[in-house]
C-alpha atoms as a PDB file:
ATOM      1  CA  UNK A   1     -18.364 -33.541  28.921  1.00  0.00           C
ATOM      2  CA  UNK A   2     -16.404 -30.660  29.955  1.00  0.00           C
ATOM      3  CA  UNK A   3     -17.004 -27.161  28.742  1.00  0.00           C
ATOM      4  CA  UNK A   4     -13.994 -26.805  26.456  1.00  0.00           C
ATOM      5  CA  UNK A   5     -15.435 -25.926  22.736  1.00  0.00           C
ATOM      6  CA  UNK A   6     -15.323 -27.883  19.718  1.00  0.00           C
ATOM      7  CA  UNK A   7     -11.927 -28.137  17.850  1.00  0.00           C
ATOM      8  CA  UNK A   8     -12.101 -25.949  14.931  1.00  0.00           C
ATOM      9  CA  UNK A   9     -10.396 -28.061  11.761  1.00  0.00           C
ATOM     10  CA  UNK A  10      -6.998 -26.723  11.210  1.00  0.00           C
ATOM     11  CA  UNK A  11      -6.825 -24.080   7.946  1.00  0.00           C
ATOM     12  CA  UNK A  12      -4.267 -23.890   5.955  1.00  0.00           C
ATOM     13  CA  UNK A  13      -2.181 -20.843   6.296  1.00  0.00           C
ATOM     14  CA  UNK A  14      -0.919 -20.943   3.036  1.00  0.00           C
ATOM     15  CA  UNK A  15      -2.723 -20.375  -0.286  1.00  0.00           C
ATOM     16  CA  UNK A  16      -2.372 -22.145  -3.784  1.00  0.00           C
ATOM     17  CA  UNK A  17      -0.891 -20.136  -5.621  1.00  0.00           C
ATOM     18  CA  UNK A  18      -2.502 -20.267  -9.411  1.00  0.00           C
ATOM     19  CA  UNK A  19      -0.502 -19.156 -12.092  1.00  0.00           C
ATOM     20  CA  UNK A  20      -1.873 -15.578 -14.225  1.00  0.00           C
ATOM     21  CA  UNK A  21      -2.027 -17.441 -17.334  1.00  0.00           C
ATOM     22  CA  UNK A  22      -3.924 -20.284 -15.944  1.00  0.00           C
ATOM     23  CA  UNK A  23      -6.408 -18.382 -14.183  1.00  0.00           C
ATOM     24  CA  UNK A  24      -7.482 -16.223 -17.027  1.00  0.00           C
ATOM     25  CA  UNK A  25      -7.027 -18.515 -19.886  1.00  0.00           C
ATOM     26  CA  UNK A  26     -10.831 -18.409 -20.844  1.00  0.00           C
ATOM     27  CA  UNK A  27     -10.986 -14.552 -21.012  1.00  0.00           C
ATOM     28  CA  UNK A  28      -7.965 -14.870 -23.495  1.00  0.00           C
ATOM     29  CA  UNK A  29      -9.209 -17.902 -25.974  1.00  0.00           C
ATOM     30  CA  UNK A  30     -12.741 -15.504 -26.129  1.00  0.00           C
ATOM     31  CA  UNK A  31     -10.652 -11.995 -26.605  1.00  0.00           C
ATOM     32  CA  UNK A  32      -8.574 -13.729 -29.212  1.00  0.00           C
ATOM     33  CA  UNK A  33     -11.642 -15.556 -31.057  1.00  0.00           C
ATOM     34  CA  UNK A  34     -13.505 -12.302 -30.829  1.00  0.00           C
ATOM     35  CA  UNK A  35     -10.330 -10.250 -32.483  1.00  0.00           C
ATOM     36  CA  UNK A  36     -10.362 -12.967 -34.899  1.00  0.00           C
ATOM     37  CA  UNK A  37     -13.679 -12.507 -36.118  1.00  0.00           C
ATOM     38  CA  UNK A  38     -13.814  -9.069 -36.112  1.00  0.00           C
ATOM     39  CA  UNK A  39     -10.789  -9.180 -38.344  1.00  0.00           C
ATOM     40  CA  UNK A  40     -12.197 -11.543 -40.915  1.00  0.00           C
ATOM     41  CA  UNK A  41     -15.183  -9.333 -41.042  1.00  0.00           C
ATOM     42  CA  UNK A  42     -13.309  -6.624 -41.719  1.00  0.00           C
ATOM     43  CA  UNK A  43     -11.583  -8.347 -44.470  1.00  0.00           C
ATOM     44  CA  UNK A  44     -14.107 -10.238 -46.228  1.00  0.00           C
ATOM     45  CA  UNK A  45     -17.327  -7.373 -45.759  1.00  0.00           C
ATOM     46  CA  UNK A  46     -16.818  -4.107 -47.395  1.00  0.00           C
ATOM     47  CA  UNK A  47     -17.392  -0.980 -45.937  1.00  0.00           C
ATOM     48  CA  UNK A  48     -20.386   1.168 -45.495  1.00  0.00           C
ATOM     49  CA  UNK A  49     -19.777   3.401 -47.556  1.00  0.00           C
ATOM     50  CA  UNK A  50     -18.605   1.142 -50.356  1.00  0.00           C
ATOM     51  CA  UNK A  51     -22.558  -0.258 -49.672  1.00  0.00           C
ATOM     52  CA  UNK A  52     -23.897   3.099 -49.852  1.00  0.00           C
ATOM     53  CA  UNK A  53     -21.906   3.784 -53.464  1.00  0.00           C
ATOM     54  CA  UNK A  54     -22.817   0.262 -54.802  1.00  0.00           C
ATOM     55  CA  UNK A  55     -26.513   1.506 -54.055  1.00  0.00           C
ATOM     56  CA  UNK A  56     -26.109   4.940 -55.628  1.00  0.00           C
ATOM     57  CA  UNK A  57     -24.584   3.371 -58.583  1.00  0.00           C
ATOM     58  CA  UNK A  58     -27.212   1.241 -59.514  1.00  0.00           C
ATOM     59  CA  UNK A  59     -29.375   3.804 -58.190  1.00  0.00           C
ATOM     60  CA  UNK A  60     -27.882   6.386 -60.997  1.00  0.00           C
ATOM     61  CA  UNK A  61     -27.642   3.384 -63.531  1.00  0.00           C
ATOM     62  CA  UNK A  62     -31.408   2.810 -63.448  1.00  0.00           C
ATOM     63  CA  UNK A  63     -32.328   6.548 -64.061  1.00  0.00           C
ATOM     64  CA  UNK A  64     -29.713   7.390 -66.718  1.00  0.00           C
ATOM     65  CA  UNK A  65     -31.334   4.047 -68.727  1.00  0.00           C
ATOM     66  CA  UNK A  66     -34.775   5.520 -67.918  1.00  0.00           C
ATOM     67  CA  UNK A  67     -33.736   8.884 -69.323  1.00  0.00           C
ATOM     68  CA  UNK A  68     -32.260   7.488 -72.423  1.00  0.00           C
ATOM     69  CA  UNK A  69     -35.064   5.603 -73.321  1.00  0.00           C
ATOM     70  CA  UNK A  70     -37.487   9.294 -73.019  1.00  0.00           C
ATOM     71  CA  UNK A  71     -35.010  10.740 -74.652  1.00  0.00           C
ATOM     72  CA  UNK A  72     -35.031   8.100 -77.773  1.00  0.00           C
ATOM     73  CA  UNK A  73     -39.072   8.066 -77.637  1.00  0.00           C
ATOM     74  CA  UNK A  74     -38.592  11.934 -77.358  1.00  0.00           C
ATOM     75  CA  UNK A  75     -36.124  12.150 -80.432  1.00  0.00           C
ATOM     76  CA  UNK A  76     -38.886   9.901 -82.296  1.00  0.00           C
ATOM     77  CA  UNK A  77     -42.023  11.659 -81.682  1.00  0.00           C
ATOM     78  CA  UNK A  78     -40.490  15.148 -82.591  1.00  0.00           C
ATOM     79  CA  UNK A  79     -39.570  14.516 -85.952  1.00  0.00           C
ATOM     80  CA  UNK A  80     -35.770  13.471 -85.673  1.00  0.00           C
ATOM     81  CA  UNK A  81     -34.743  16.143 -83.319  1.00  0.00           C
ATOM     82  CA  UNK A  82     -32.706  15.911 -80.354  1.00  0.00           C
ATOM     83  CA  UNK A  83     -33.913  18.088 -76.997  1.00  0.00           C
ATOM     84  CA  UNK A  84     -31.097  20.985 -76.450  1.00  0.00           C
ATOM     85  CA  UNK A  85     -28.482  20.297 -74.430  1.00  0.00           C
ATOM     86  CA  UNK A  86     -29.729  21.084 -70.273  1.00  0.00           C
ATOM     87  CA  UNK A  87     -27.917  21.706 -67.129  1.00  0.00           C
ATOM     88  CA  UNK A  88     -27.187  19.052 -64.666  1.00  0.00           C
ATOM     89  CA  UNK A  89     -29.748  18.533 -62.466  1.00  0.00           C
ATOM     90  CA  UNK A  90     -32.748  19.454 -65.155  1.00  0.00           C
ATOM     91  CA  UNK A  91     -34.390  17.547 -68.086  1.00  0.00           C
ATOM     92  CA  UNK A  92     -35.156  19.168 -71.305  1.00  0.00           C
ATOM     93  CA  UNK A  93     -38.398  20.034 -71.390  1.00  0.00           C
ATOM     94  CA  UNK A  94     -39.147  18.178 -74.353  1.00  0.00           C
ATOM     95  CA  UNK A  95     -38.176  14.902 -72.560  1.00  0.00           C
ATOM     96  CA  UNK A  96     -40.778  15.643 -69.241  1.00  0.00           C
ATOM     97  CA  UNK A  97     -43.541  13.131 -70.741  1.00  0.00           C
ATOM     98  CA  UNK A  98     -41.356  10.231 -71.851  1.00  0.00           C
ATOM     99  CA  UNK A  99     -39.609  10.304 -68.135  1.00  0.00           C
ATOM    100  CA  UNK A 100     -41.110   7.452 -65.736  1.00  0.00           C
ATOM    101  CA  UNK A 101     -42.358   8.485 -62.433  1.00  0.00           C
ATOM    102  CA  UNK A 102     -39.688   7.490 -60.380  1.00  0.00           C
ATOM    103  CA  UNK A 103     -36.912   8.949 -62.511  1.00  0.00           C
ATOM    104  CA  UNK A 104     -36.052  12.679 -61.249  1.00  0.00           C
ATOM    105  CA  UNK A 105     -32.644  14.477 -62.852  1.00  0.00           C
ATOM    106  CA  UNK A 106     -31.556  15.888 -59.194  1.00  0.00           C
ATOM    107  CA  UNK A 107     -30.944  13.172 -56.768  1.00  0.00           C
ATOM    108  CA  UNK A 108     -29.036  13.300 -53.208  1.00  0.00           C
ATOM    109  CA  UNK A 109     -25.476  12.298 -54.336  1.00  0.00           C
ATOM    110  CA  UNK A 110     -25.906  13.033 -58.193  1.00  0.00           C
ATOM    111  CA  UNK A 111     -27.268  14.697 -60.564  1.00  0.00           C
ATOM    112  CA  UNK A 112     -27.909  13.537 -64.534  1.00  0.00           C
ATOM    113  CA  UNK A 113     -27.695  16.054 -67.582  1.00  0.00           C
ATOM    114  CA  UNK A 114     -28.511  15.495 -71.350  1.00  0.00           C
ATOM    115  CA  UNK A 115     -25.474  16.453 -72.944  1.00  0.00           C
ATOM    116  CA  UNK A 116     -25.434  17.023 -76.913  1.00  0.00           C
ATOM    117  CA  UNK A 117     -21.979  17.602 -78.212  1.00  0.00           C
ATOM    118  CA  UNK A 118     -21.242  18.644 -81.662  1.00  0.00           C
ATOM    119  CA  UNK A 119     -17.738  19.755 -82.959  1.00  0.00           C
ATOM    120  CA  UNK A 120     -17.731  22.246 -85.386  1.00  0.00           C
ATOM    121  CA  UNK A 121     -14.871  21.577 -87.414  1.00  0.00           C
ATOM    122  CA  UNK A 122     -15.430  17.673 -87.873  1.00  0.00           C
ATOM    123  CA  UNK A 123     -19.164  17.672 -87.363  1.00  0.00           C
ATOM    124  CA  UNK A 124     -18.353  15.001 -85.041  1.00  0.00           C
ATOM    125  CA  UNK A 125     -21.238  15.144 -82.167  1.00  0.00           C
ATOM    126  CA  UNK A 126     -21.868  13.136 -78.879  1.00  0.00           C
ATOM    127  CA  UNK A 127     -25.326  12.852 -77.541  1.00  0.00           C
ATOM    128  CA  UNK A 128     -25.908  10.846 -73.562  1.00  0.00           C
ATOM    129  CA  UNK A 129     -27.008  11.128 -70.559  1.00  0.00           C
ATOM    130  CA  UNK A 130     -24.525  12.281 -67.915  1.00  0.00           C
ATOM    131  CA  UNK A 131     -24.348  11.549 -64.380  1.00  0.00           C
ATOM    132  CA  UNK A 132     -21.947  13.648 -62.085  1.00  0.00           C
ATOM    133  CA  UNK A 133     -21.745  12.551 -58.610  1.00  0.00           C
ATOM    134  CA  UNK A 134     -20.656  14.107 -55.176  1.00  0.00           C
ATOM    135  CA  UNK A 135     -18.269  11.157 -54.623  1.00  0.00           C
ATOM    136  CA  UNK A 136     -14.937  10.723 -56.626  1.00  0.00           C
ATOM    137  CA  UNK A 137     -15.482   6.785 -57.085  1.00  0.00           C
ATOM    138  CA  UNK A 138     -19.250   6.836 -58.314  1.00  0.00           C
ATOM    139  CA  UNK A 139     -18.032   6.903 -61.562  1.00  0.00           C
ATOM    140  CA  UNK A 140     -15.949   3.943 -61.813  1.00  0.00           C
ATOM    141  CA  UNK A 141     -18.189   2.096 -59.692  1.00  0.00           C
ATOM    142  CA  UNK A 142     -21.274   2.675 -62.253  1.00  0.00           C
ATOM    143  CA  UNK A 143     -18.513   1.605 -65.026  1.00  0.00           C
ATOM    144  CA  UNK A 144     -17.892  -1.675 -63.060  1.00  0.00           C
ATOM    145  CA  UNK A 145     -22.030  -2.215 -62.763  1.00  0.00           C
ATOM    146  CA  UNK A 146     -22.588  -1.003 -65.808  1.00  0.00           C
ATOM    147  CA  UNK A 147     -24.827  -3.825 -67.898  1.00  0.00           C
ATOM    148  CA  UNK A 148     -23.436  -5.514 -70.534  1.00  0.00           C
ATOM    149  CA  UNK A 149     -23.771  -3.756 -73.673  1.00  0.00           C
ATOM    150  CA  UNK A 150     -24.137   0.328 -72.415  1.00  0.00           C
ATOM    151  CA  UNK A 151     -21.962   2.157 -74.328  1.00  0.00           C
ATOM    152  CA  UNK A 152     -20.469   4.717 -71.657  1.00  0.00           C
ATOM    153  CA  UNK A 153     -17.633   6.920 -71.046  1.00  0.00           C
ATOM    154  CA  UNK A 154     -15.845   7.814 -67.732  1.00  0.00           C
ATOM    155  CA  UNK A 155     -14.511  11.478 -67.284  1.00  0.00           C
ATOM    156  CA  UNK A 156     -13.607  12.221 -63.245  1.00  0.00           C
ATOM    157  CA  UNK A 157     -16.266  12.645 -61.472  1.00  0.00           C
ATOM    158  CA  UNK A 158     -18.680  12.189 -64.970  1.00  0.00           C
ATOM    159  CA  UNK A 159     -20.626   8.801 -66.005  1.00  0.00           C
ATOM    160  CA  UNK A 160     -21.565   9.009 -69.441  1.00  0.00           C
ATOM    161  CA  UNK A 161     -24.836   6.804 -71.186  1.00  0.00           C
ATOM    162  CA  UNK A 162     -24.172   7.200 -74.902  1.00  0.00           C
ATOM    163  CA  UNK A 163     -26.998   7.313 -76.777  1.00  0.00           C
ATOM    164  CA  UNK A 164     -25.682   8.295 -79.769  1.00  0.00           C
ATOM    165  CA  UNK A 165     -22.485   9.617 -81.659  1.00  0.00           C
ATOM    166  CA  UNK A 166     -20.880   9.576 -85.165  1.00  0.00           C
ATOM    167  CA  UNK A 167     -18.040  10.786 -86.211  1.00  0.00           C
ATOM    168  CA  UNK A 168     -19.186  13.509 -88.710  1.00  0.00           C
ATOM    169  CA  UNK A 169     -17.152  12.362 -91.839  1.00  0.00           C
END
């Protein structure tokens, strides 16, 4: 044996050159499915604040029922009369006992009113329960969840629960 070391194994000099596409092909196919997805979410989900007025819309649906009910019970247990007509945001004090717990005329995004509407001319009159929101599209949302068989008119920003009306002729 003679001192000389080992022969190291030739190395190549050149490199393999791997194409871009090739080389990142997996990072694409997951970018792409990932873009994909977000997309169909985007299309098929609503947005949040489309939840958040589908919420306050049955929200404001539930309490303007509750408050035409008192007001009914109200109108029966005081002889045939209607409470006066209030501002938004506070029940007629004739109303207070026949109002659920839960049920409050001032809410975050809306507010409710008893309105009582009488022409003087025609004697026509309008009596419901008005709800008046902070958002432009509460309105027609509670029209669109409204249950079947409310009687209810839409006025801008202004849901209102008929309870009653006639036509004064």
């Amino acid at each position: 044996m003679t001192g000389a070391p080992p022969a190291e194994p030739a190395r190549a000099t050149r490199s393999v050159k791997v194409p871009w596409l090739e080389l990142h092909a997996v990072r694409i196919r997951w970018t792409t499915w990932i873009a994909v997805a977000l997309i169909a979410i985007r299309l098929i989900a609503p947005r949040p604040d489309g939840w958040r007025r589908w919420n306050d819309a049955s929200a404001a649906l539930a309490d303007a029922e509750a408050a035409r009910t008192a007001a009914l019970l109200q109108y029966q247990a005081a002889s045939l009369q209607w409470p006066p007509a209030g501002r938004p945001g506070v029940a007629p004090q004739g109303m207070l006992p026949f109002l659920p717990g839960g049920v409050a005329f001032t809410r975050a995004r809306y507010k409710l009113a008893f309105e009582y509407t009488a022409d003087t001319t025609s004697g026509a009159r309008m009596i419901g329960i008005s709800v008046i929101g902070d958002d432009p599209l509460l309105a027609l949302t509670m029209a669109r969840r409204a249950p079947e068989g409310m009687p209810f008119i839409v006025s801008g920003r202004r849901f209102i629960a008929l309870i009653a009306s006639s036509s004064g002729r």
